[in-house]
Protein backbone atom coordinates (compact mmCIF):
# COMPACT_ATOMS: atom_id res chain seq x y z
CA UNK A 1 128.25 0.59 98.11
CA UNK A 2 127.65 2.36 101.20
CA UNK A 3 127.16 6.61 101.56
CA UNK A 4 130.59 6.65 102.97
CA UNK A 5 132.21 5.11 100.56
CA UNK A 6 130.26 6.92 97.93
CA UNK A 7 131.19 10.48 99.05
CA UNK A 8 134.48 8.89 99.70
CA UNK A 9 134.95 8.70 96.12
CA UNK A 10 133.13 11.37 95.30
CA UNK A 11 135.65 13.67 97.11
CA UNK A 12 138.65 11.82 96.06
CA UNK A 13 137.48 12.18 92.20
CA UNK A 14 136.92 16.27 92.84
CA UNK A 15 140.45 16.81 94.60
CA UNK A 16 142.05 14.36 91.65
CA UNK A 17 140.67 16.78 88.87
CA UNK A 18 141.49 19.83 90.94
CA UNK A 19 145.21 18.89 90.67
CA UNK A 20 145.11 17.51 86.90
CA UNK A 21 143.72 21.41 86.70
CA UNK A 22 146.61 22.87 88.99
CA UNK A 23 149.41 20.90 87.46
CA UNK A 24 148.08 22.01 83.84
CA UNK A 25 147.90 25.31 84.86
CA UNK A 26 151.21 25.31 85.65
CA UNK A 27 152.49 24.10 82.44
CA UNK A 28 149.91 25.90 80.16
CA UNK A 29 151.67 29.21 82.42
CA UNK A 30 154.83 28.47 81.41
CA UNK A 31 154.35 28.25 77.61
CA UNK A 32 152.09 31.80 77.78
CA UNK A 33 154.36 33.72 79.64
CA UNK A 34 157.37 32.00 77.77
CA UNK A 35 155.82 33.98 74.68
CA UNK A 36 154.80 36.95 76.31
CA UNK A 37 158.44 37.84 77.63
CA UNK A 38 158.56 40.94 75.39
CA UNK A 39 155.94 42.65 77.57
CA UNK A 40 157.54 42.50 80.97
CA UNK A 41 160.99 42.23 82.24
CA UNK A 42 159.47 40.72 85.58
CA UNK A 43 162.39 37.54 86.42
CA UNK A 44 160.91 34.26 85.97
CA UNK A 45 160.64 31.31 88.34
CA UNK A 46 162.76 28.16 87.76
CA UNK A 47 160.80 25.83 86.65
CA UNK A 48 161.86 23.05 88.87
CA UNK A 49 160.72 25.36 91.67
CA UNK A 50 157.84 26.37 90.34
CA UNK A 51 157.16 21.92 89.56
CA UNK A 52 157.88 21.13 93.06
CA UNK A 53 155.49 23.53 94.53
CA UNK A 54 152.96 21.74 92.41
CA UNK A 55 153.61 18.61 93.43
CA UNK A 56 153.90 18.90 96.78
CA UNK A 57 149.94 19.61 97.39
CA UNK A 58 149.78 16.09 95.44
CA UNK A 59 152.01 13.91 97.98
CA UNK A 60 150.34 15.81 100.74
CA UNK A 61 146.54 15.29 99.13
CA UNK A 62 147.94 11.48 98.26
CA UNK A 63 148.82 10.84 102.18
CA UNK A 64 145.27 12.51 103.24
CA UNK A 65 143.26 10.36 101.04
CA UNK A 66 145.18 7.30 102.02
CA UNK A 67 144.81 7.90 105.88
CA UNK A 68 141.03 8.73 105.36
CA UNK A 69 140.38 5.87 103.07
CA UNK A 70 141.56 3.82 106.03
CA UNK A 71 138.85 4.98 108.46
CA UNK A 72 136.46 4.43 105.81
CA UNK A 73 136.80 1.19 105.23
CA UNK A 74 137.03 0.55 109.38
CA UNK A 75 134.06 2.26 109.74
CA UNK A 76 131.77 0.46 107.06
CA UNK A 77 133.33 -2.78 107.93
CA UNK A 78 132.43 -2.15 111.85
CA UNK A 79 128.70 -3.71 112.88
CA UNK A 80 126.57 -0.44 113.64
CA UNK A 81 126.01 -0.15 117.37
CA UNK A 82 122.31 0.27 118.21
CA UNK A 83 120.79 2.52 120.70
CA UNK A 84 119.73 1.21 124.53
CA UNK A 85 116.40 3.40 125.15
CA UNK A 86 115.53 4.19 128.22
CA UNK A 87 113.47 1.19 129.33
């Protein structure tokens, strides 16, 4: 496997856990503040809302990641050009 490709994946697998941990979050929030309703009297987001604003960094990350994995593979798969010194 080549360097590319390695922090390729390497990236891809941070930005995947960072949205597992965004998307929990934002269930995990739900449930807390469902119990701690007593405290405040702050009105609550809809949950759909509140779902779709998680998601959408997902589609968006999903498109980047597809685009870039792309020029990747172009790039590894191209013959590296060598240098014409001076002569």
């Amino acid at each position: 496997m080549s360097l590319p490709v390695l922090v390729f994946v390497a990236c891809a697998v941070a930005c995947g856990v960072a949205q597992v941990a965004i998307l929990l979050s934002t269930v995990r929030g739900r449930a807390t503040t469902a119990v701690a309703t007593n405290v405040t009297t702050l009105p609550r987001s809809r949950a759909a809302v509140e779902a779709l604003w998680a998601l959408v960094p997902v589609v968006v990350l999903a498109l980047v990641l597809t685009a870039t994995w792309a020029r990747v593979r172009e790039q590894s798969a191209r013959a590296p050009e060598v240098m014409k010194v001076a002569q």
